[in-house]
Protein backbone atom coordinates (compact mmCIF):
# COMPACT_ATOMS: atom_id res chain seq x y z
CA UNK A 1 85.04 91.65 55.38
CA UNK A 2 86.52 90.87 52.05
CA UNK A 3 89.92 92.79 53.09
CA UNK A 4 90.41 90.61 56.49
CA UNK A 5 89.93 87.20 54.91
CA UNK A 6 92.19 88.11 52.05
CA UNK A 7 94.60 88.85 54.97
CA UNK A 8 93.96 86.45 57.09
CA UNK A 9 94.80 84.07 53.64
CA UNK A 10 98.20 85.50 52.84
CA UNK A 11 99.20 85.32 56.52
CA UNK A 12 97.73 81.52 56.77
CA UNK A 13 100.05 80.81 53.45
CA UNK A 14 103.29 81.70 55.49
CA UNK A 15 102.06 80.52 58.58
CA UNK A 16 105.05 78.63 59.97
CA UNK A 17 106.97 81.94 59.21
CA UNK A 18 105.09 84.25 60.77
CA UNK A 19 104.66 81.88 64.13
CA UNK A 20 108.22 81.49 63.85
CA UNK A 21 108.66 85.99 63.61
CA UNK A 22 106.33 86.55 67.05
CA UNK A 23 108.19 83.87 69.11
CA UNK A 24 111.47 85.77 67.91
CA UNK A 25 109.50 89.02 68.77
CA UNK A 26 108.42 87.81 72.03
CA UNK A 27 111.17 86.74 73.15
CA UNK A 28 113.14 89.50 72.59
CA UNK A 29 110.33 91.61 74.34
CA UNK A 30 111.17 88.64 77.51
CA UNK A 31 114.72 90.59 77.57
CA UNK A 32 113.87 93.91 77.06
CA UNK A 33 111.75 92.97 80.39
CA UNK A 34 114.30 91.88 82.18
CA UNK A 35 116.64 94.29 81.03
CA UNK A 36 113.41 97.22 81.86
CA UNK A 37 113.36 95.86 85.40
CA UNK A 38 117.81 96.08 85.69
CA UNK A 39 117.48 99.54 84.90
CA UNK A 40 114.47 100.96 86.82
CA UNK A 41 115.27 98.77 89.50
CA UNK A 42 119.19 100.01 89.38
CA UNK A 43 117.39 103.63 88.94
CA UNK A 44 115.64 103.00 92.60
CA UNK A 45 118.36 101.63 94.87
CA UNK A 46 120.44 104.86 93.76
CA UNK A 47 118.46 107.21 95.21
CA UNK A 48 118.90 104.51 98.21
CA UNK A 49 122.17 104.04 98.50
CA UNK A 50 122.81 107.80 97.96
CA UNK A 51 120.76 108.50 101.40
CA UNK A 52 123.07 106.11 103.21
CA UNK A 53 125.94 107.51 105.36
CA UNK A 54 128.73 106.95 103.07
CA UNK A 55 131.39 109.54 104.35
CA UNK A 56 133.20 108.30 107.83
CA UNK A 57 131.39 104.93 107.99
CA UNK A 58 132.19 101.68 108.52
CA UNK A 59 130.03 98.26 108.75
CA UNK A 60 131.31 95.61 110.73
CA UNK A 61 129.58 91.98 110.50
CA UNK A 62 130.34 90.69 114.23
CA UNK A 63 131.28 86.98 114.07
CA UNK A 64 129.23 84.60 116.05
CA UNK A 65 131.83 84.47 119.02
CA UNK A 66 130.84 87.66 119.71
CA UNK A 67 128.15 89.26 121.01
CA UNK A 68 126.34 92.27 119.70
CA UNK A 69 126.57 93.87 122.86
CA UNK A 70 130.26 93.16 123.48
CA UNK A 71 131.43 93.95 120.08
CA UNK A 72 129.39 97.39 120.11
CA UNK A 73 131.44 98.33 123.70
CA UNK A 74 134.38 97.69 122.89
CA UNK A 75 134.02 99.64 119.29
CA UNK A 76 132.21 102.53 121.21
CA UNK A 77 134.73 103.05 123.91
CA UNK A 78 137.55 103.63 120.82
CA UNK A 79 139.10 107.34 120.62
CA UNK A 80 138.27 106.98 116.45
CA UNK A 81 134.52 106.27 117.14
CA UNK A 82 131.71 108.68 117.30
CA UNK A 83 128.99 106.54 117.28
CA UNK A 84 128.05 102.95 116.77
CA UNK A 85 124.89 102.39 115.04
CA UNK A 86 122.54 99.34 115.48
CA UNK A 87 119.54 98.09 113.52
CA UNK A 88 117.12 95.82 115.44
CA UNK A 89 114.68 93.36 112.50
CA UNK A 90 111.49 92.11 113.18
CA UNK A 91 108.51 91.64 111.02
CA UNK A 92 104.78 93.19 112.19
CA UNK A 93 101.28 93.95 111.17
CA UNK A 94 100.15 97.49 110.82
CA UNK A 95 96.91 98.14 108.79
CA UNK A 96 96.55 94.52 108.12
CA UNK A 97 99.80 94.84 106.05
CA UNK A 98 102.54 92.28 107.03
CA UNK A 99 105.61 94.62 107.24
CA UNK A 100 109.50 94.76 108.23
CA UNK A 101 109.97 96.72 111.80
CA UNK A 102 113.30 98.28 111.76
CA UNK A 103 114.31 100.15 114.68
CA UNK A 104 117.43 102.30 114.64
CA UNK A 105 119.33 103.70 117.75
CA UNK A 106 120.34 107.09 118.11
CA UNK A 107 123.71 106.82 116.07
CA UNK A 108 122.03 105.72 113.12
CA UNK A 109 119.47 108.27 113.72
CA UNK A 110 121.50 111.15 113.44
CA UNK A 111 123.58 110.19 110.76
CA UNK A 112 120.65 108.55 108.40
CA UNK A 113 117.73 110.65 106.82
CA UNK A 114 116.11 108.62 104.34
CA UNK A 115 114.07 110.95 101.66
CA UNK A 116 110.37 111.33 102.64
CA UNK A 117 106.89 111.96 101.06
CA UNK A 118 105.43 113.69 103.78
CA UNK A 119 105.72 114.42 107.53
CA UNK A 120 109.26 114.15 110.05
CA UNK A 121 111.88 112.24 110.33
CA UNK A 122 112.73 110.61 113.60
CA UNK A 123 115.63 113.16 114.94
CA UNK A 124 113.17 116.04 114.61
CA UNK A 125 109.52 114.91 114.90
CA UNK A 126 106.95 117.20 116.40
CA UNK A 127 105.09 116.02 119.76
CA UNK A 128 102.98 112.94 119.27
CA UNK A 129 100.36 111.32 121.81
CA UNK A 130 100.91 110.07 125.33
CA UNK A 131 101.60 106.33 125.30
CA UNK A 132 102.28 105.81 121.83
CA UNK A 133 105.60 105.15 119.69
CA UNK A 134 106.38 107.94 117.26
CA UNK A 135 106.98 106.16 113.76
CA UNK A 136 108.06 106.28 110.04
CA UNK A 137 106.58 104.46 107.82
CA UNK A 138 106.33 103.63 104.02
CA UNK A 139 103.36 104.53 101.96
CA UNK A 140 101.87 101.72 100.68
CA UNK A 141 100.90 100.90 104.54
CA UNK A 142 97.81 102.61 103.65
CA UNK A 143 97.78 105.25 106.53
CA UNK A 144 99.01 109.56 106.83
CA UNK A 145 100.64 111.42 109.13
CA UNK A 146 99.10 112.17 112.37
CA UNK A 147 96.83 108.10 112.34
CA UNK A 148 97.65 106.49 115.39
CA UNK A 149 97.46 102.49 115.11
CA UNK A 150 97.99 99.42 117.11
CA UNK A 151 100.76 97.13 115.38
CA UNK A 152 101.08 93.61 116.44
CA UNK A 153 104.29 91.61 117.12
CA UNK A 154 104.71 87.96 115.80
CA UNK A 155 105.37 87.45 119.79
CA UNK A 156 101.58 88.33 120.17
CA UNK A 157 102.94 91.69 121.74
CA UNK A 158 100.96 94.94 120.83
CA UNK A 159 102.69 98.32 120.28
CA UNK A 160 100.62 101.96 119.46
CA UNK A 161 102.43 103.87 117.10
CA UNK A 162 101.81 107.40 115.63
CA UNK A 163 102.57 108.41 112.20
CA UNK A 164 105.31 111.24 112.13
CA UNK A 165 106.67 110.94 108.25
CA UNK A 166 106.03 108.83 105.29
CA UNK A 167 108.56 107.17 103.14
CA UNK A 168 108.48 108.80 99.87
CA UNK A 169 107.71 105.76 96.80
CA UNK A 170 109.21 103.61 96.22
CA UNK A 171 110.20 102.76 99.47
CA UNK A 172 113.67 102.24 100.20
CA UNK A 173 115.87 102.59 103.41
CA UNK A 174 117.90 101.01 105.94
CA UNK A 175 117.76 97.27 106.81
CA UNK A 176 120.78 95.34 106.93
CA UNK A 177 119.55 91.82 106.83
CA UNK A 178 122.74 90.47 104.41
CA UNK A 179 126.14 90.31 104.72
CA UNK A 180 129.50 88.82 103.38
CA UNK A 181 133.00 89.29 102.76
CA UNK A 182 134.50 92.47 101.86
CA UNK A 183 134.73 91.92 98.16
CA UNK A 184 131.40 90.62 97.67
CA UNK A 185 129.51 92.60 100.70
CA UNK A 186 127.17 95.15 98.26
CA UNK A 187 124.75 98.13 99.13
CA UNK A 188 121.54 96.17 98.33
CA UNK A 189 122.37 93.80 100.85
CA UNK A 190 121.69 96.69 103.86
CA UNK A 191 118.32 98.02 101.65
CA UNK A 192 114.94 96.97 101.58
CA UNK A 193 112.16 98.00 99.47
CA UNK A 194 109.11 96.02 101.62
CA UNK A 195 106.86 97.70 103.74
CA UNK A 196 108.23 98.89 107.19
CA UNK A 197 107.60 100.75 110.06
CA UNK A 198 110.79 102.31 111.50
CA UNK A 199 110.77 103.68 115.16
CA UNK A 200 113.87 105.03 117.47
CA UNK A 201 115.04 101.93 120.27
CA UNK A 202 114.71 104.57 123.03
CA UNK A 203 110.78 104.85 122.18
CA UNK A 204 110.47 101.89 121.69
CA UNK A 205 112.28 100.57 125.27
CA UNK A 206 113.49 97.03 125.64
CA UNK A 207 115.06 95.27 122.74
CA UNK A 208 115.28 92.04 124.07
CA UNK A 209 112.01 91.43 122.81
CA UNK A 210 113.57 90.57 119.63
CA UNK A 211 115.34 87.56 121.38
CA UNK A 212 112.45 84.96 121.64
CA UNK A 213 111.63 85.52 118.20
CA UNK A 214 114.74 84.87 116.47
CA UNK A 215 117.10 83.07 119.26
CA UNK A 216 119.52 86.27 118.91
CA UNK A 217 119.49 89.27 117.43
CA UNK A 218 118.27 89.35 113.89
CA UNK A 219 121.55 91.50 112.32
CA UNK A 220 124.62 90.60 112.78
CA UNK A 221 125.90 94.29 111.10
CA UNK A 222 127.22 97.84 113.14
CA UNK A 223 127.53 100.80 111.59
CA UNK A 224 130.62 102.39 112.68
CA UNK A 225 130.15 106.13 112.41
CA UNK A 226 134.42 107.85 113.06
CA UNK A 227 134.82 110.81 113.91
CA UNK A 228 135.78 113.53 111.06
CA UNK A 229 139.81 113.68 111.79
CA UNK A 230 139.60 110.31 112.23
CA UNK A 231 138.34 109.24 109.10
CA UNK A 232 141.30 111.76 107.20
CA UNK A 233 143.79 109.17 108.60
CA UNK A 234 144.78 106.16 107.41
CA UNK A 235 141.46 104.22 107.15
CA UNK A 236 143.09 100.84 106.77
CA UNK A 237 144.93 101.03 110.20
CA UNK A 238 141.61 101.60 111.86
CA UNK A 239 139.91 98.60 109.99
CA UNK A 240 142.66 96.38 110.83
CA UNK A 241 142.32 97.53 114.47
CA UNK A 242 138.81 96.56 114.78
CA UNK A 243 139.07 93.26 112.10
CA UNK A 244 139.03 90.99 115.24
CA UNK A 245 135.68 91.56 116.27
CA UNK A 246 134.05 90.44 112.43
CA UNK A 247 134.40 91.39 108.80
CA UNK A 248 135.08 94.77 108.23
CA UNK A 249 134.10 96.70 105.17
CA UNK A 250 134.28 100.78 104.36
CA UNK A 251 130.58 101.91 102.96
CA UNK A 252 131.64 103.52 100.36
CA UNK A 253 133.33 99.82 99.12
CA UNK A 254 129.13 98.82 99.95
CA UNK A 255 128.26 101.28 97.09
CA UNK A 256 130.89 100.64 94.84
CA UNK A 257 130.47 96.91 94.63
CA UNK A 258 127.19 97.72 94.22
CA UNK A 259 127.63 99.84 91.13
CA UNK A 260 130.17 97.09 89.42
CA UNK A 261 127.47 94.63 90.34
CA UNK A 262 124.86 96.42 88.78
CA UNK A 263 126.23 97.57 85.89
CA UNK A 264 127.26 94.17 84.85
CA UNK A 265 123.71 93.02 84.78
CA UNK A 266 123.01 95.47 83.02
CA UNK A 267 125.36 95.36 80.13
CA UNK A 268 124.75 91.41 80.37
CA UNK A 269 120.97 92.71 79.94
CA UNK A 270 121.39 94.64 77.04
CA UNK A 271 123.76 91.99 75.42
CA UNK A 272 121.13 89.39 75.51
CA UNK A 273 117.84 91.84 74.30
CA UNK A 274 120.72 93.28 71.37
CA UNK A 275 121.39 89.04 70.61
CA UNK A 276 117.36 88.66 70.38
CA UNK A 277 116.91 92.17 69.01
CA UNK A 278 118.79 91.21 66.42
CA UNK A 279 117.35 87.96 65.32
CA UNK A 280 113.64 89.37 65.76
CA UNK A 281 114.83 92.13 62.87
CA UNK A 282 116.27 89.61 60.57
CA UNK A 283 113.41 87.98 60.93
CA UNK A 284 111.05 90.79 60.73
CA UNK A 285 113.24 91.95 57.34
CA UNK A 286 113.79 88.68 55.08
CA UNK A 287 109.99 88.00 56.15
CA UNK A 288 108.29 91.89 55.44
CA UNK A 289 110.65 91.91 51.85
CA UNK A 290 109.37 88.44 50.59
CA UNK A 291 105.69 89.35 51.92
CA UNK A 292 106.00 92.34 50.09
CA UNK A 293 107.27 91.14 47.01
CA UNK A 294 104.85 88.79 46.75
CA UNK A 295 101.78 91.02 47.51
CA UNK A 296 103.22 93.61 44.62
CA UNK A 297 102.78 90.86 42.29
CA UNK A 298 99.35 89.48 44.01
CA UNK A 299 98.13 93.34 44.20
CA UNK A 300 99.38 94.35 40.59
CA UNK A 301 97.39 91.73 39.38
CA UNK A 302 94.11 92.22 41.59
CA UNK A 303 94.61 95.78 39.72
CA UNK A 304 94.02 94.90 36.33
CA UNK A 305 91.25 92.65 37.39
CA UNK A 306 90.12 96.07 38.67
CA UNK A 307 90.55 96.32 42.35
CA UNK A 308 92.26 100.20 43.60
CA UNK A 309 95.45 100.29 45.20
CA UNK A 310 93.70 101.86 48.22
CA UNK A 311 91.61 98.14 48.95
CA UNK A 312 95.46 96.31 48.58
CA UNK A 313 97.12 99.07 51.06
CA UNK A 314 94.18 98.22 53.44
CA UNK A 315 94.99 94.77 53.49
CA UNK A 316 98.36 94.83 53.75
CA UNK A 317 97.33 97.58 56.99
CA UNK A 318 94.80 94.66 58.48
CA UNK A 319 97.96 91.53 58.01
CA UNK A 320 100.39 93.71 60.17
CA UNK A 321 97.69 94.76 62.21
CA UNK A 322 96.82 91.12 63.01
CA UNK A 323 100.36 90.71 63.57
CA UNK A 324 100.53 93.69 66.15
CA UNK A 325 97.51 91.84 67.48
CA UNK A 326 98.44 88.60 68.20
CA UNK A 327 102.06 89.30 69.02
CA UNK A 328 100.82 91.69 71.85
CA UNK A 329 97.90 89.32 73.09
CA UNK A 330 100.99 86.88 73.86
CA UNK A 331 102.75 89.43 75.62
CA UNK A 332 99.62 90.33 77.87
CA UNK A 333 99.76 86.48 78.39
CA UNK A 334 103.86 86.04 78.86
CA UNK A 335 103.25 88.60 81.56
CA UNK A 336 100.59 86.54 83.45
CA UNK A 337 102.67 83.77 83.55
CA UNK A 338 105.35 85.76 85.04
CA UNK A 339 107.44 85.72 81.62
CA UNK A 340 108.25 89.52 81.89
CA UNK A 341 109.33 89.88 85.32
CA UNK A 342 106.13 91.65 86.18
CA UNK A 343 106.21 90.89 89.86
CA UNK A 344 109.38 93.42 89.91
CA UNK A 345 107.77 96.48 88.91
CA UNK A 346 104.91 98.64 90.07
CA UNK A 347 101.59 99.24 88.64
CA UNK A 348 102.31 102.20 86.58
CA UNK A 349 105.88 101.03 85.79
CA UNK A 350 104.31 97.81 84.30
CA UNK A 351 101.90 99.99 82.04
CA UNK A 352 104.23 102.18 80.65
CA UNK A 353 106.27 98.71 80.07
CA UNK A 354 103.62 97.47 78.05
CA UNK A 355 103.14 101.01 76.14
CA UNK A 356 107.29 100.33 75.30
CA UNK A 357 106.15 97.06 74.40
CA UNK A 358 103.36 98.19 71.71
CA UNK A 359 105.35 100.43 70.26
CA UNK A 360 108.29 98.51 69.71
CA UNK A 361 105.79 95.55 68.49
CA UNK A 362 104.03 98.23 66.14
CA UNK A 363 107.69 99.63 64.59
CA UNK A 364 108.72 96.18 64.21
CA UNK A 365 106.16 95.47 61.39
CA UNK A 366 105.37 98.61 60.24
CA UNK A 367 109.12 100.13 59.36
CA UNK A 368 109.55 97.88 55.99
CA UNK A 369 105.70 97.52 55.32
CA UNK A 370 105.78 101.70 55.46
CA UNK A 371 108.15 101.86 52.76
CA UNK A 372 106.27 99.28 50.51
CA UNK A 373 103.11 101.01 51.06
CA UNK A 374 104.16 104.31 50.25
CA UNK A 375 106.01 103.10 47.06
CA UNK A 376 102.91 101.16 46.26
CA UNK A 377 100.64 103.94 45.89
CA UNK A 378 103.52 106.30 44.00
CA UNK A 379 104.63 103.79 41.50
CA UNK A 380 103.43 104.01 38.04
CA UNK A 381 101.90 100.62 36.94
CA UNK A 382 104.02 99.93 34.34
CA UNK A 383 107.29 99.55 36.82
CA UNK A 384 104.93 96.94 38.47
CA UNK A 385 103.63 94.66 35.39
CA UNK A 386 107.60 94.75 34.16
CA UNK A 387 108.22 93.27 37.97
CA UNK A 388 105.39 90.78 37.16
CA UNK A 389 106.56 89.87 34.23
CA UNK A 390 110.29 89.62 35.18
CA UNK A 391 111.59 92.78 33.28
CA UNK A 392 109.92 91.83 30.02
C-alpha cells in the first residue's frame, strides 16, 4: 500500500506534465487509428478490385438524355462489343437484415466471380427449389447454403430465394452506385462492403420493378465487356466512338485512380501519426529523464534511511503502470465516443487494434524507465550519493 501512495505522490507532483504526456499519447494513438483503418481498409478493397473484370472492360456512365435501355442497344449492337453488363440496386430484408439487392445480367455474370466462403457462384450453381430465386449472398446475413427464405421489397413485394454461395468476409463485390468524370471516377465507387443478396435478372424476371421505387433505374453505369481483338486495338478510338452516349472510362483507369487515391491517404496517414508520434516521444523522453533523475536522488536517499532498491524499482513499476492504466482507460473511452474510427473496423480487427494500442502505450513508458531501472539496481551506491551531492 505504501509503494502505490508513494507513486501515486510523485505522479501527483508533476501532474500537469503527465496530463499533458497521455493527451500527446492519445492523440497520437487517434492517428495511428485512422491511419489502422487506411490500411486494413486499403488491404480489403484490393482483394475487391482485383476480382473485378479489369482486362477488355469499359464503364460508361449514360447521361440523363439517355436511356438505359437505349444506350445499352446501341452499345450491344457494336462489332467491338461482346457483352454489355447491367447492375440493377435496390435495398431488401432477408433474415431481418436490411441489405443491398444487386442483380447482375448475364454479361456481368460471366465475366465477374467475386471470391466466396462457401457454396456456387451464379454461372454454375447446382439445381435449387421450384419457385424460388437462386442467390448469393454475404455472410453476415446470418443464413448457409441450401436455407431458402422469403426477402421483402421496400415496394411491399415478396421474393423466395435459395442460398447457392456465400460471400467470403469481408464482403465485397459489385455495386456501382457512384460515378464521375474520368479523372476522378475510382474503383471504390463500383464496390460495396454492406450486406447484399445478389441474384441473376433472368431469375429474377421483370426489372421494372425497380422503377416505382426510385423513379428510374438506380445506376446510371454499363459495363462494356470488348471482345479480345478488339481490346488489342487502339482503345481510345473505341472510347471516343461510344463518348456520346455518357462518360467513358477504361477499368483499369477505375483501379488505378483508386490506388493513387489510396495511397495518398495513406502517406497523409502516416505523416500525421509520425507528426504526433513524434511529439508523444519528446514528451515521453524529457518527462521519463527528469522523473528519473529525480527518483535516483529521492530513492538514493530512501536507501540510507534504509529502504532496498527492490521497494524503489517497485514503485517506479506501479507510476508507469498507473500511467499504462489511465492512458489506456482513455483510449477504451476515445473509442466509445467514436475517437478511433471504431465504426470502420470489425470486431476482431478492433481487438487486435486495441492489443497494438497496449503495446505501443506499454513501450512508450517503459523504454527509458527500463534503462533507469536496470542501472538502478547495478550501480554501486557511491556513483549515486556523488549524483546527490553534485559530484562532491
Amino acid at each position: 500500500m505504501t509503494t502505490l501512495f508513494i507513486a501515486f505522490k510523485l505522479l501527483w507532483k508533476r501532474k500537469l506534465i503527465n496530463i499533458t504526456l497521455i493527451l500527446q499519447i492519445l492523440f497520437s494513438i487517434i492517428m495511428l487509428a485512422q491511419l489502422f483503418v487506411f490500411i486494413v481498409d486499403h488491404l480489403d478493397n484490393m482483394r475487391a478490385v482485383n476480382e473485378l473484370p479489369i482486362k477488355e472492360t469499359l464503364v460508361l456512365s449514360v447521361f440523363d438524355y439517355y436511356t438505359m435501355e437505349y444506350a445499352t442497344q446501341q452499345i450491344q449492337s457494336s462489332p467491338q462489343v461482346d457483352f454489355v453488363g447491367r447492375v440493377y440496386m435496390s435495398n431488401l430484408s432477408c433474415n431481418n437484415v436490411p441489405c443491398n439487392l444487386a442483380i447482375y445480367n448475364e454479361g456481368i455474370i460471366s465475366r465477374y466471380s467475386p471470391e466466396l466462403r462457401n457454396g456456387s457462384w451464379l454461372s454454375d450453381f447446382p439445381p435449387v427449389k421450384e419457385n424460388t430465386i437462386p442467390a448469393v449472398i454475404s455472410g453476415d446475413i446470418g443464413l448457409k447454403v441450401g436455407d431458402t427464405i422469403d426477402t421483402y421489397l421496400s415496394n411491399g413485394k415478396t421474393y423466395r430465394i435459395t442460398v447457392v454461395g456465400i460471400l467470403k468476409k469481408p464482403t465485397q463485390y459489385l455495386y456501382p452506385s457512384g460515378s464521375a468524370s474520368p479523372e476522378y471516377f475510382t474503383a471504390k465507387s463500383v464496390i460495396s462492403q454492406e450486406p447484399v443478396v445478389i441474384i441473376c435478372d433472368k431469375d429474377f424476371g421483370d426489372t421494372s420493378v425497380f422503377e416505382p421505387l426510385v423513379g428510374k433505374e438506380f445506376s446510371k453505369n454499363i459495363f462494356i465487356f470488348l471482345k479480345s481483338d478488339e481490346a488489342e486495338a487502339d482503345v481510345n478510338s473505341i472510347v471516343k466512338a461510344f463518348n456520346k452516349y455518357g462518360e467513358i472510362t477504361p477499368m483499369a483507369s477505375l483501379v488505378s485512380t483508386y490506388n493513387k487515391n489510396t495511397n495518398t491517404m495513406i502517406r497523409y496517414g502516416i505523416i500525421m501519426f509520425v507528426i504526433f508520434l513524434s511529439l508523444a516521444v519528446t514528451s515521453v523522453l524529457s518527462n521519463n529523464v527528469i522523473q528519473n533523475l529525480h527518483n535516483r536522488r529521492l530513492f538514493t536517499v530512501c536507501y540510507l534511511l534504509g529502504m532496498n532498491w527492490k521497494k524503489g524499482a517497485m514503485i517506479e513499476i506501479c507510476r508507469v503502470a498507473i500511467l499504462i492504466f489511465i492512458t489506456m482507460a482513455l483510449s477504451l473511452i476515445a473509442g466509445k465516443f467514436g475517437l478511433l474510427m471504431l465504426q470502420w473496423m470489425t470486431p476482431m480487427r478492433a481487438y487486435l487494434f486495441y492489443g497494438i494500442v497496449f503495446l505501443y502505450i506499454v513501450v512508450m513508458f517503459t523504454a527509458v524507465g527500463a534503462g533507469f531501472l536496470i542501472k538502478l539496481m547495478s550501480e554501486d551506491i557511491s556513483g549515486s550519493l556523488k549524483d546527490l551531492q553534485q559530484g562532491e
